[in-house]
C-alpha atoms as a PDB file:
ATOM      1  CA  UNK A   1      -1.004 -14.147  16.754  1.00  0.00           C
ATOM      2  CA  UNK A   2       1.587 -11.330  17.887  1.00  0.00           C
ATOM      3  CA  UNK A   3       4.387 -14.103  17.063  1.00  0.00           C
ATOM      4  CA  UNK A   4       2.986 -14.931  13.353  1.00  0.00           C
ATOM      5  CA  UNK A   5       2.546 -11.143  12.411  1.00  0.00           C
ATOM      6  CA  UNK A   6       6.396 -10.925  14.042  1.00  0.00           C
ATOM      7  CA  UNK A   7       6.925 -13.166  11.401  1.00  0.00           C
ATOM      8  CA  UNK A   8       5.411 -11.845   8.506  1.00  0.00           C
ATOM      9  CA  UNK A   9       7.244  -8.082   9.239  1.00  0.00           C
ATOM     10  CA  UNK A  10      10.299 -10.313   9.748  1.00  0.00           C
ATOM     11  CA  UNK A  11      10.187 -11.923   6.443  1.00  0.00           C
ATOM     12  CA  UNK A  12       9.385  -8.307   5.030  1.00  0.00           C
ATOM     13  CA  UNK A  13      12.853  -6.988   6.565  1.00  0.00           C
ATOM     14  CA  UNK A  14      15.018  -9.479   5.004  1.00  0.00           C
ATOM     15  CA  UNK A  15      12.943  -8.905   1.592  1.00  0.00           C
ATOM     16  CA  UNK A  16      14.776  -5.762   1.371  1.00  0.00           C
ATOM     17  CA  UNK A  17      18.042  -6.041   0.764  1.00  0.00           C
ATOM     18  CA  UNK A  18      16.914  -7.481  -2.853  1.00  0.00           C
ATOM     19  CA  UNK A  19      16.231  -3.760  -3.775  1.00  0.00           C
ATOM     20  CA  UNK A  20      19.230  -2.661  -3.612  1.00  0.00           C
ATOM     21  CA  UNK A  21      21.076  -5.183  -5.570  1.00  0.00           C
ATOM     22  CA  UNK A  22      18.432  -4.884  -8.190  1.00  0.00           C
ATOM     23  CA  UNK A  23      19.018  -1.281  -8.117  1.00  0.00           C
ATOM     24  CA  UNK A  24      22.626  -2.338  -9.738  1.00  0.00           C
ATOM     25  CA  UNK A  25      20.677  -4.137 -12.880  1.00  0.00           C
ATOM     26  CA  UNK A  26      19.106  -1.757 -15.378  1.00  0.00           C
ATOM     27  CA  UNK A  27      15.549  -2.167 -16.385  1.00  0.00           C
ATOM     28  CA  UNK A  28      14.465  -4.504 -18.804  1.00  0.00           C
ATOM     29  CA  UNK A  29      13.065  -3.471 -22.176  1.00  0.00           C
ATOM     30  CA  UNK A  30       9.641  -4.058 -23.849  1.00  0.00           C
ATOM     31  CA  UNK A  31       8.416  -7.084 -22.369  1.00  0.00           C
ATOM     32  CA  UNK A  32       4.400  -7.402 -22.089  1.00  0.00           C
ATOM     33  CA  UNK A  33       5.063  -9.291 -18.652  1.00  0.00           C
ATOM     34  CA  UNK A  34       7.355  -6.842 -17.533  1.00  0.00           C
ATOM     35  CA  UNK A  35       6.644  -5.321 -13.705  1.00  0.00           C
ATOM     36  CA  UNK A  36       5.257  -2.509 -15.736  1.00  0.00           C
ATOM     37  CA  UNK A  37       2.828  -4.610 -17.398  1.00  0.00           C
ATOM     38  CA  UNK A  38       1.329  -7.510 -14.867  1.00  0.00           C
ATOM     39  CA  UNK A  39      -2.004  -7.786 -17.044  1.00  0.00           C
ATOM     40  CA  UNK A  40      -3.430 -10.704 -18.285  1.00  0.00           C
ATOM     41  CA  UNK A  41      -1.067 -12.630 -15.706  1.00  0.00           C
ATOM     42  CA  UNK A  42      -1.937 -15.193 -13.454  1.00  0.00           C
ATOM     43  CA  UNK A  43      -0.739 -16.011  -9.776  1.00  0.00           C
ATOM     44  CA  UNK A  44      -1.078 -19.063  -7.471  1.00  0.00           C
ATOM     45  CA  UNK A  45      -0.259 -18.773  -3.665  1.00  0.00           C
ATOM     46  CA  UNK A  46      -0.053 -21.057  -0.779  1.00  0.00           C
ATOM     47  CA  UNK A  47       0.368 -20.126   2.768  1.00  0.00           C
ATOM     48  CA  UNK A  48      -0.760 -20.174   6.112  1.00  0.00           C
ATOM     49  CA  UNK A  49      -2.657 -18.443   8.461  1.00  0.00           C
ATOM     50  CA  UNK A  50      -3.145 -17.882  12.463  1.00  0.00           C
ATOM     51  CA  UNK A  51      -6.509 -16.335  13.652  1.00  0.00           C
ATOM     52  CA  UNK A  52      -8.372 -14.844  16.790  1.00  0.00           C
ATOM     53  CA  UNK A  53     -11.914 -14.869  17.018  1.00  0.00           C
ATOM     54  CA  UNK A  54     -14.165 -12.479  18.862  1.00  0.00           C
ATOM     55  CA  UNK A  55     -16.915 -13.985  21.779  1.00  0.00           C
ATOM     56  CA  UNK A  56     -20.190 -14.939  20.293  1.00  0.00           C
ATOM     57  CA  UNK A  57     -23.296 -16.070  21.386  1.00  0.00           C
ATOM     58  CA  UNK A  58     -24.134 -19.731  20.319  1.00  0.00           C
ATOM     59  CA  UNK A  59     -28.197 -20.918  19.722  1.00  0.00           C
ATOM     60  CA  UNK A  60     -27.966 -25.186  20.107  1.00  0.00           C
ATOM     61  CA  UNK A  61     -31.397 -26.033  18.624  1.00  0.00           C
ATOM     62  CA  UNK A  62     -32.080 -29.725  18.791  1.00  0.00           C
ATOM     63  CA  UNK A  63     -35.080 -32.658  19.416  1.00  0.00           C
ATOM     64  CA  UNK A  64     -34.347 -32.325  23.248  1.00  0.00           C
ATOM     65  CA  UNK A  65     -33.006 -28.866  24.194  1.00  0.00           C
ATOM     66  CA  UNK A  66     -33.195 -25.493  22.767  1.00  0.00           C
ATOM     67  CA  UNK A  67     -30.955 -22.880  24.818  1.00  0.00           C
ATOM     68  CA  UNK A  68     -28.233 -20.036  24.051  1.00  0.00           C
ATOM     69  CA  UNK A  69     -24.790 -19.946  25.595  1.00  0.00           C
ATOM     70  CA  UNK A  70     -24.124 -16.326  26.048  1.00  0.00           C
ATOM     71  CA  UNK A  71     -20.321 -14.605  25.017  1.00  0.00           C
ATOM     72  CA  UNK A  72     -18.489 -18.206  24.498  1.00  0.00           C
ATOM     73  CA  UNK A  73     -14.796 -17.633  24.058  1.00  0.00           C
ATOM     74  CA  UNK A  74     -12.736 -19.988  20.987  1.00  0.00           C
ATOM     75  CA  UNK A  75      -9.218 -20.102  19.697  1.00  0.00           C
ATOM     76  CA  UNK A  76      -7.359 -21.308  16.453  1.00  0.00           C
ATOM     77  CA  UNK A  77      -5.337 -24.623  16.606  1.00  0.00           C
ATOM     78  CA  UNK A  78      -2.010 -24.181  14.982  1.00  0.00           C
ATOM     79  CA  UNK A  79      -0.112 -27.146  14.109  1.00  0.00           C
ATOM     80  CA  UNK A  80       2.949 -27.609  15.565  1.00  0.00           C
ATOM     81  CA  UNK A  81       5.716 -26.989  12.460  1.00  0.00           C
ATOM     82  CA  UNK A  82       7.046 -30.401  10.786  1.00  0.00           C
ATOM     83  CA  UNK A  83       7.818 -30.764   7.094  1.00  0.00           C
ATOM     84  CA  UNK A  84       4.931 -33.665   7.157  1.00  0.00           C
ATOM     85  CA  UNK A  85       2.338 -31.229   8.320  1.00  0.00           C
ATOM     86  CA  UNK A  86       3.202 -28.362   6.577  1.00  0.00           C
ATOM     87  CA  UNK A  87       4.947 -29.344   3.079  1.00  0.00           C
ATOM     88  CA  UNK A  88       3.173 -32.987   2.344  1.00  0.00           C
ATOM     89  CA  UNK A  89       0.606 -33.034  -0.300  1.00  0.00           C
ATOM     90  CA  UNK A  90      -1.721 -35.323   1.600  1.00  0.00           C
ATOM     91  CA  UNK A  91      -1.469 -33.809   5.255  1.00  0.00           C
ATOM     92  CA  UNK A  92      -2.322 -30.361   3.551  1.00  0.00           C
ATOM     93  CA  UNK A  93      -5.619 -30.012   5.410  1.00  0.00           C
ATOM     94  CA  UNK A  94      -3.617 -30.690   8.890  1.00  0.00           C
ATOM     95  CA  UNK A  95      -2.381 -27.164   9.728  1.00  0.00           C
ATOM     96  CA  UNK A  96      -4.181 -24.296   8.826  1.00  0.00           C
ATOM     97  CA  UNK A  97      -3.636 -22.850   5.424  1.00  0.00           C
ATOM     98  CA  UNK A  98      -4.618 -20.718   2.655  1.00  0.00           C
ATOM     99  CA  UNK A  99      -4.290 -21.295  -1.344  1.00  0.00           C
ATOM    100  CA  UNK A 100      -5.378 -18.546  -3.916  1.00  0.00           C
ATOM    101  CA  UNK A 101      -5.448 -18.674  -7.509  1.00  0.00           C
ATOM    102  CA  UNK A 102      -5.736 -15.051  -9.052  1.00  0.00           C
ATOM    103  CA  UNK A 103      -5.684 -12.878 -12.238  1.00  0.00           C
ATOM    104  CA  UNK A 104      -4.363  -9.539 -12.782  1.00  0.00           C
ATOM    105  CA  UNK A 105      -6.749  -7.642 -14.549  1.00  0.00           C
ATOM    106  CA  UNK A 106      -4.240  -4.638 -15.090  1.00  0.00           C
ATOM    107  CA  UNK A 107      -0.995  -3.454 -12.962  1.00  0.00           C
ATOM    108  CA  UNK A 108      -3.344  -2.030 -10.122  1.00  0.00           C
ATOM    109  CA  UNK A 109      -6.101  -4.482 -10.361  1.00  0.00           C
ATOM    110  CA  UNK A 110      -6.532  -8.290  -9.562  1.00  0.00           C
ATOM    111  CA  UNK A 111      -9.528 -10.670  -8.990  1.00  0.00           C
ATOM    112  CA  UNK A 112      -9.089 -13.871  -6.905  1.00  0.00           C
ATOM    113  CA  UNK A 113     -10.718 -16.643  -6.023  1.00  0.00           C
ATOM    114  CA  UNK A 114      -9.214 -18.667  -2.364  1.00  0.00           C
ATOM    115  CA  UNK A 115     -10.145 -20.877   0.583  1.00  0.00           C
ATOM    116  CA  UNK A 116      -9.076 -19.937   3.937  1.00  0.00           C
ATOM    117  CA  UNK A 117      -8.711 -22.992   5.579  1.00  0.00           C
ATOM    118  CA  UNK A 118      -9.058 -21.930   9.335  1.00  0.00           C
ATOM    119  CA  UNK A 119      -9.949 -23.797  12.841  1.00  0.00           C
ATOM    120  CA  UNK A 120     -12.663 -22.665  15.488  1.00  0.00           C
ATOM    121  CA  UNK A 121     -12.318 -24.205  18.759  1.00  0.00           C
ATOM    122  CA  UNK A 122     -14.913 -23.662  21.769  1.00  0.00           C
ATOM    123  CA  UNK A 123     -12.635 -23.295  24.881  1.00  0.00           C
ATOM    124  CA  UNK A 124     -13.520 -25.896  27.228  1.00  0.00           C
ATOM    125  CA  UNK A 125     -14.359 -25.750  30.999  1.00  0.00           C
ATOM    126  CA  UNK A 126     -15.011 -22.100  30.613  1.00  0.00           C
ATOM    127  CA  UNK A 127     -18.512 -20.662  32.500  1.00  0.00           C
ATOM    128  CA  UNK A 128     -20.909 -19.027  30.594  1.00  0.00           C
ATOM    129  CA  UNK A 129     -24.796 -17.904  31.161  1.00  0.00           C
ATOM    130  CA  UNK A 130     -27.052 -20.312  29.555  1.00  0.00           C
ATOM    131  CA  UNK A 131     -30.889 -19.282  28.367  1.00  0.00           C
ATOM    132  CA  UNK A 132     -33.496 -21.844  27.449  1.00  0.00           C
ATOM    133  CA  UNK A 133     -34.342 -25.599  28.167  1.00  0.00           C
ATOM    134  CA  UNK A 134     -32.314 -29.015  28.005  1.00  0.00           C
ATOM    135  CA  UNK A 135     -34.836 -32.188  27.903  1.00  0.00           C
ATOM    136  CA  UNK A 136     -32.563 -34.969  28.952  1.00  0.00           C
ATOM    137  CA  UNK A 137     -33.873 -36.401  32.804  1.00  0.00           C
ATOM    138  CA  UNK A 138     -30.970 -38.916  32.384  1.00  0.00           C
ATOM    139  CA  UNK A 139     -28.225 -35.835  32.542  1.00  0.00           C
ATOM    140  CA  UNK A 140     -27.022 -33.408  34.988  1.00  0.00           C
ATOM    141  CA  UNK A 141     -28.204 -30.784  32.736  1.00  0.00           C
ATOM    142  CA  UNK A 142     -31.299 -31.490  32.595  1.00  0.00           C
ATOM    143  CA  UNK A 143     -33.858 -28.059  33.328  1.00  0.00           C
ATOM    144  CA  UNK A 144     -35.225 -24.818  32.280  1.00  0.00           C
ATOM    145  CA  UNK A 145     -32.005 -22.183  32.406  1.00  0.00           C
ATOM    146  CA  UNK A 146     -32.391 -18.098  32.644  1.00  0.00           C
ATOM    147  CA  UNK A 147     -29.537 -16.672  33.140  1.00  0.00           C
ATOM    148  CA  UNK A 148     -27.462 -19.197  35.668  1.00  0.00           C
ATOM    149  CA  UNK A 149     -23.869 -19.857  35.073  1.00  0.00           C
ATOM    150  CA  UNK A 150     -22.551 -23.031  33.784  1.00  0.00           C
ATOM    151  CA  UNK A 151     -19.397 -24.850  32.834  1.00  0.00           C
ATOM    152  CA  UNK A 152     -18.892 -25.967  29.344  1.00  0.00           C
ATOM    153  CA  UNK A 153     -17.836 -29.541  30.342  1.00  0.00           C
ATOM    154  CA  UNK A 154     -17.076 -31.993  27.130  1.00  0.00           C
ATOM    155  CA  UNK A 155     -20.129 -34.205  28.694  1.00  0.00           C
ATOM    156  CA  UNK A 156     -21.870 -30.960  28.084  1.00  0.00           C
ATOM    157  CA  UNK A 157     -20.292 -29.452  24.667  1.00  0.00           C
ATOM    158  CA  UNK A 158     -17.985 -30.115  22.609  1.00  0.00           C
ATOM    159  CA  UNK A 159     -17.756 -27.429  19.956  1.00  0.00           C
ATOM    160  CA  UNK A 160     -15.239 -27.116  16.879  1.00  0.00           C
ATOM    161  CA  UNK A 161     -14.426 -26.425  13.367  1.00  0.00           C
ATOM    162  CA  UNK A 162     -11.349 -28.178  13.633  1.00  0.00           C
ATOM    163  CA  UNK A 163     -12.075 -29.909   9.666  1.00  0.00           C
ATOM    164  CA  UNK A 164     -12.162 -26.775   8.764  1.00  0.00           C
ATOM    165  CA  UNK A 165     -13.582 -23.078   9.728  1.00  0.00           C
ATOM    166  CA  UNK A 166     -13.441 -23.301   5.765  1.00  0.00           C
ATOM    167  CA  UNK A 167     -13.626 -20.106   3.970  1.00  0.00           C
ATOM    168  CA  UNK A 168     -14.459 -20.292  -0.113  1.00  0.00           C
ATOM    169  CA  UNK A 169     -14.026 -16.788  -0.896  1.00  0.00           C
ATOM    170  CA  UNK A 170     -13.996 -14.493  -3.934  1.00  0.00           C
ATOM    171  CA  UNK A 171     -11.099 -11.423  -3.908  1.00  0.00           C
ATOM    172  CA  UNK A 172     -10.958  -8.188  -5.572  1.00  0.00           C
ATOM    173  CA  UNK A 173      -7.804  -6.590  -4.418  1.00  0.00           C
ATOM    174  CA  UNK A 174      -5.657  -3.337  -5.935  1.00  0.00           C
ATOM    175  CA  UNK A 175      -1.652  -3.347  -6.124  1.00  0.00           C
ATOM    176  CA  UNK A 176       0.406   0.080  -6.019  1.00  0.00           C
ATOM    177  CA  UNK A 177       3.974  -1.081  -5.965  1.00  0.00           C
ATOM    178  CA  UNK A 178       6.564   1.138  -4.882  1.00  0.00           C
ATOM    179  CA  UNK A 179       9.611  -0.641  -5.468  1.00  0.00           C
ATOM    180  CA  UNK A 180      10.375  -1.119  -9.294  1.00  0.00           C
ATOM    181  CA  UNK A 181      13.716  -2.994  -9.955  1.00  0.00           C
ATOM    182  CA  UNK A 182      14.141  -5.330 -12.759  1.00  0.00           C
ATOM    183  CA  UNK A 183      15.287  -8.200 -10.026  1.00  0.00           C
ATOM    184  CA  UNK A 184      12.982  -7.170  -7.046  1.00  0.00           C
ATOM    185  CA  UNK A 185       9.293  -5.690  -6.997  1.00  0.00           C
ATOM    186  CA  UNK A 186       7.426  -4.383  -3.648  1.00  0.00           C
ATOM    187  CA  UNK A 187       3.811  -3.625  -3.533  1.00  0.00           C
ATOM    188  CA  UNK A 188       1.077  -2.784  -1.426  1.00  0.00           C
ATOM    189  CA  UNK A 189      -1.943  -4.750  -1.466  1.00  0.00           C
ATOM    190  CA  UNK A 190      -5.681  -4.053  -0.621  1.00  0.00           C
ATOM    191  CA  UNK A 191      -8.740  -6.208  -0.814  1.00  0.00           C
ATOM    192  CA  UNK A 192     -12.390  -6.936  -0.557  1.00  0.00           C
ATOM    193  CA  UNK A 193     -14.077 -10.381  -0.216  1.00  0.00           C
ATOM    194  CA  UNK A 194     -17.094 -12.262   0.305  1.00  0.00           C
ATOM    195  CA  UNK A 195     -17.527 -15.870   0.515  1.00  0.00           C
ATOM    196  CA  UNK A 196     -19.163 -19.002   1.914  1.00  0.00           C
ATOM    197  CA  UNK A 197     -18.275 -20.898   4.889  1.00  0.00           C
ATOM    198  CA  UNK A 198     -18.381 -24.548   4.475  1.00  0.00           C
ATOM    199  CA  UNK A 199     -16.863 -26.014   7.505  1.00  0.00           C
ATOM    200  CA  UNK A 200     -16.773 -29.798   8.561  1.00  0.00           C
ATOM    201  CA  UNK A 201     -18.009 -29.170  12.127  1.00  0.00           C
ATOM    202  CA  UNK A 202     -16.790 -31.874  15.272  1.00  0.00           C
ATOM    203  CA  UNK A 203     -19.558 -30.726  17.620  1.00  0.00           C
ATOM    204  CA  UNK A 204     -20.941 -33.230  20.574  1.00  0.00           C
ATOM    205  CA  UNK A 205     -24.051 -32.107  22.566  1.00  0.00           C
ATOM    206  CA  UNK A 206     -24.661 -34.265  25.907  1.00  0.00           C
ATOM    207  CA  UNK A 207     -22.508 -36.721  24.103  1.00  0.00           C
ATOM    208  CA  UNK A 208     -23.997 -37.447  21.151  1.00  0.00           C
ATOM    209  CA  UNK A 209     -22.357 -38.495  18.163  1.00  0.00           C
ATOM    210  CA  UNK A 210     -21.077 -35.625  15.948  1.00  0.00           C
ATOM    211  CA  UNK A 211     -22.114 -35.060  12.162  1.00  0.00           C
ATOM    212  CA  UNK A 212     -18.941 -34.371  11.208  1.00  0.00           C
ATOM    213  CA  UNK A 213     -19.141 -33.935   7.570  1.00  0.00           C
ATOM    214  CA  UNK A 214     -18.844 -30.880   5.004  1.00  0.00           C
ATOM    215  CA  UNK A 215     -22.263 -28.899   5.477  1.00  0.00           C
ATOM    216  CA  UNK A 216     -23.004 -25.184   3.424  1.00  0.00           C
ATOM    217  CA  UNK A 217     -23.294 -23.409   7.179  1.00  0.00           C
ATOM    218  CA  UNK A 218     -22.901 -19.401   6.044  1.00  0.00           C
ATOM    219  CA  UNK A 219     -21.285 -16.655   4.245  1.00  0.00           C
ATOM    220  CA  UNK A 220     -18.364 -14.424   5.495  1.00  0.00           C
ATOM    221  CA  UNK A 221     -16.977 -10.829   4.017  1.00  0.00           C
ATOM    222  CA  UNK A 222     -12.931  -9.354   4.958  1.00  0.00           C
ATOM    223  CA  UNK A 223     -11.003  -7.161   3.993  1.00  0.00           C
ATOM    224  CA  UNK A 224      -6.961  -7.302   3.924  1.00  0.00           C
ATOM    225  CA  UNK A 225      -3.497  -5.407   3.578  1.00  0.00           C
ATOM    226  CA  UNK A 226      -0.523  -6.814   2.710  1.00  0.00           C
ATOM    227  CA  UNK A 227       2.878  -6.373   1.550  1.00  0.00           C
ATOM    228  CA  UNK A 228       4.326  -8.128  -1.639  1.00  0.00           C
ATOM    229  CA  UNK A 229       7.670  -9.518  -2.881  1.00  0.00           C
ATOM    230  CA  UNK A 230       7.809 -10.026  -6.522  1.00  0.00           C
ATOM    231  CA  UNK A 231      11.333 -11.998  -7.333  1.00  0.00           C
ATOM    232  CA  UNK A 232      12.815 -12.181 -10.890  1.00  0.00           C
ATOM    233  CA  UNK A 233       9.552 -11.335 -12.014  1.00  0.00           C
ATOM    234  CA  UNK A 234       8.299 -14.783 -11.081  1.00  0.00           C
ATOM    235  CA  UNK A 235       8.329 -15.458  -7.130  1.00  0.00           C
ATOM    236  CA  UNK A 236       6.344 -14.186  -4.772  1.00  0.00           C
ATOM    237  CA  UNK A 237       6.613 -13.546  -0.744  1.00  0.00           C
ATOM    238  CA  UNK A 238       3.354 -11.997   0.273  1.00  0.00           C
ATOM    239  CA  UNK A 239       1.887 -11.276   4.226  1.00  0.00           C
ATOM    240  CA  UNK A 240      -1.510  -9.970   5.060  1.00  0.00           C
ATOM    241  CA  UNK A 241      -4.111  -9.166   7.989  1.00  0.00           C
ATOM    242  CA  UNK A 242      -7.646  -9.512   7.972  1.00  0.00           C
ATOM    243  CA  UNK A 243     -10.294  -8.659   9.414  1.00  0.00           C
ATOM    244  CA  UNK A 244     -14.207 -10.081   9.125  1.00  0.00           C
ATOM    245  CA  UNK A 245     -17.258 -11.071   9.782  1.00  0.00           C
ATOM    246  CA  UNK A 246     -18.908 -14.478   9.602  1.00  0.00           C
ATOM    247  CA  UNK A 247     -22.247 -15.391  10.064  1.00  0.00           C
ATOM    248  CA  UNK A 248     -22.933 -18.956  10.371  1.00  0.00           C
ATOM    249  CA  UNK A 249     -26.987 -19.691  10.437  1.00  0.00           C
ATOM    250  CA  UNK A 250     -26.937 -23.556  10.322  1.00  0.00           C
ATOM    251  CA  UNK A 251     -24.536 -25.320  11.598  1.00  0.00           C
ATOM    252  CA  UNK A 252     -24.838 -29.292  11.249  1.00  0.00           C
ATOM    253  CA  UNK A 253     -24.178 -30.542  14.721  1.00  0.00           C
ATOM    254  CA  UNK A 254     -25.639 -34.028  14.782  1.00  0.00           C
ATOM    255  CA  UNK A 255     -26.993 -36.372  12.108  1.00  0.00           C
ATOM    256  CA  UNK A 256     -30.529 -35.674  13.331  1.00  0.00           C
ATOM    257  CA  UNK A 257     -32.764 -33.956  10.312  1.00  0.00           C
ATOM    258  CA  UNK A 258     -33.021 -30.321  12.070  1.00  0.00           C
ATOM    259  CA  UNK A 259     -30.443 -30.335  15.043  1.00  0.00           C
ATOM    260  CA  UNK A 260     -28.252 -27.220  14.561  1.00  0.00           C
ATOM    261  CA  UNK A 261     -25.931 -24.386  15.942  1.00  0.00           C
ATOM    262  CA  UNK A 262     -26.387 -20.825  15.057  1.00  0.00           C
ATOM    263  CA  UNK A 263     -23.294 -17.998  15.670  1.00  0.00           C
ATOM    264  CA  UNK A 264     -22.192 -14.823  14.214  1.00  0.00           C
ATOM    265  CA  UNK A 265     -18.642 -13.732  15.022  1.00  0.00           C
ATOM    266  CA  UNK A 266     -15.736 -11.340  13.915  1.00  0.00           C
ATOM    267  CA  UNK A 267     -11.915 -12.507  13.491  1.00  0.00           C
ATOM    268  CA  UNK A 268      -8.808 -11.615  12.500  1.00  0.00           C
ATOM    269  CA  UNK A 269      -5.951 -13.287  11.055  1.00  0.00           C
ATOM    270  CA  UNK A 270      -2.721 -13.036  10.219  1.00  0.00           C
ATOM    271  CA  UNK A 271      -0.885 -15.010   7.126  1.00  0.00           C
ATOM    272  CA  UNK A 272       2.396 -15.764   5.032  1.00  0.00           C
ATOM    273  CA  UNK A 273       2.101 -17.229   1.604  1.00  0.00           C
ATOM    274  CA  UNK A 274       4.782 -18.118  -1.021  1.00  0.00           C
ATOM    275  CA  UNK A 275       4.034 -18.447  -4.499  1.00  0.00           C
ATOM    276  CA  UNK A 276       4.816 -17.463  -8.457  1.00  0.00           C
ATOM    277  CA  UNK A 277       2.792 -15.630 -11.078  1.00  0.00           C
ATOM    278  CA  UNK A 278       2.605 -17.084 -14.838  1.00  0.00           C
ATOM    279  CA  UNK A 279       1.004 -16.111 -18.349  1.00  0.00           C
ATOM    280  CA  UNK A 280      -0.747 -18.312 -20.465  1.00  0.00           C
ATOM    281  CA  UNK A 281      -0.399 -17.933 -23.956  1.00  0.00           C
END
């Protein structure tokens, strides 16, 4: 995380030595697309994202066992950077990434809808107090827990998101730039959004066979800043931070009617995107 926000204030740095040879070109004239005017424009951005989560507590309800694994610690999985991974069409869903489509309203105003296309990963091997019962006399985990410590072995759990901690999301977000050149625009960026989680969940309980499909699991809400880069009124750099919440009430684990996982859990996460902005006529 620390090296992907270095990043992002990196790319921010090197964004500014555009002002100052815009500063050389005079403004243009009446244009309704103009920087002064961004309404009625549309924006498309693609990007991606790193993200920490905070501990949760997870409920495993199934057929055979009903128990909670207290303060469980996860992580993101980032990619390691190729062009195939990261700028093929068809491994798109491989590293984790972010796409928005978005409409200013006004100059200071802009709705959004986007998909946050993030990965949860239980750490394994970490120890954790467990509450509740396991019915399986053919395991080593196999008893009535309250409280003891136990090891998250893959024979145990396997827990991820790793198709996708996927976050359908609706944006309302204001602009204030404060760099106005005809060749180079900087703004500020705010937002609010809610959305639904719809992961496709890898899970394996006392090795089982995982569900593994796209399930409807639980709504989110974040909010962001960000910085900007408008180029020749057509190009965009932008880099933002969130922070949520995500509550995630039924998790499909297995393909058994009524086995599930319930978890609520905070994150942040830290993203570049590169896109354009457009009008339609």
């Amino acid at each position: 995380m620390k090296n992907y926000l270095a990043v992002a204030c990196l790319l921010c740095t090197l964004l500014m030595p555009f002002a100052s040879m815009a500063s050389k070109t005079s403004e243009p004239k009446s244009n309704p697309h103009t920087v002064e005017n961004m309404k009625s424009r549309f924006y498309l951005y693609w990007g991606w994202n790193r993200a920490r989560y905070s501990k949760s507590d997870l409920h495993m309800i199934g057929k055979n066992y009903d128990y909670t694994l207290e303060q469980i610690q996860a992580k993101d999985r980032q990619t390691p950077f190729s062009f195939r991974h990261y700028l093929y069409f068809t491994q798109i869903s491989v590293p984790q990434t972010n796409l928005k489509l978005g409409y200013y309203i006004n100059n200071h105003y802009s709705v959004a809808v986007g998909f946050d296309h993030m990965k949860y990963v239980m750490v394994q091997n970490q120890m954790v107090k467990i509450y509740g019962r396991i019915d399986a006399p053919d395991t080593d985990y196999d008893g009535i827990y309250d409280g003891q410590t136990i090891e998250l072995k893959k024979d145990f759990l396997r827990y991820e998101h790793t198709n996708g901690l996927n976050f359908v999301l609706l944006e309302i977000n204001r602009h204030d730039r404060f760099i106005k050149k005809s060749k180079f625009q900087m703004e500020s960026v705010v937002g609010f959004s809610p959305g639904l989680l719809r992961p496709r969940s890898d899970v394996s309980v006392l090795n089982t066979k995982a569900a593994n499909v796209f399930h409807n699991a639980g709504y989110g809400v974040c909010t962001k800043v960000g910085l900007q880069a408008l180029l020749f009124n057509r190009f965009t750099i932008c880099t933002e931070a969130k922070a949520g919440y995500i509550n995630l009430p039924d998790v499909k684990t297995t393909l058994i009617p009524g086995e599930k996982a319930e978890q609520h859990f905070t994150f942040l996460q830290a993203n570049v995107q590169i896109g354009f902005t457009f009008g339609v006529k």
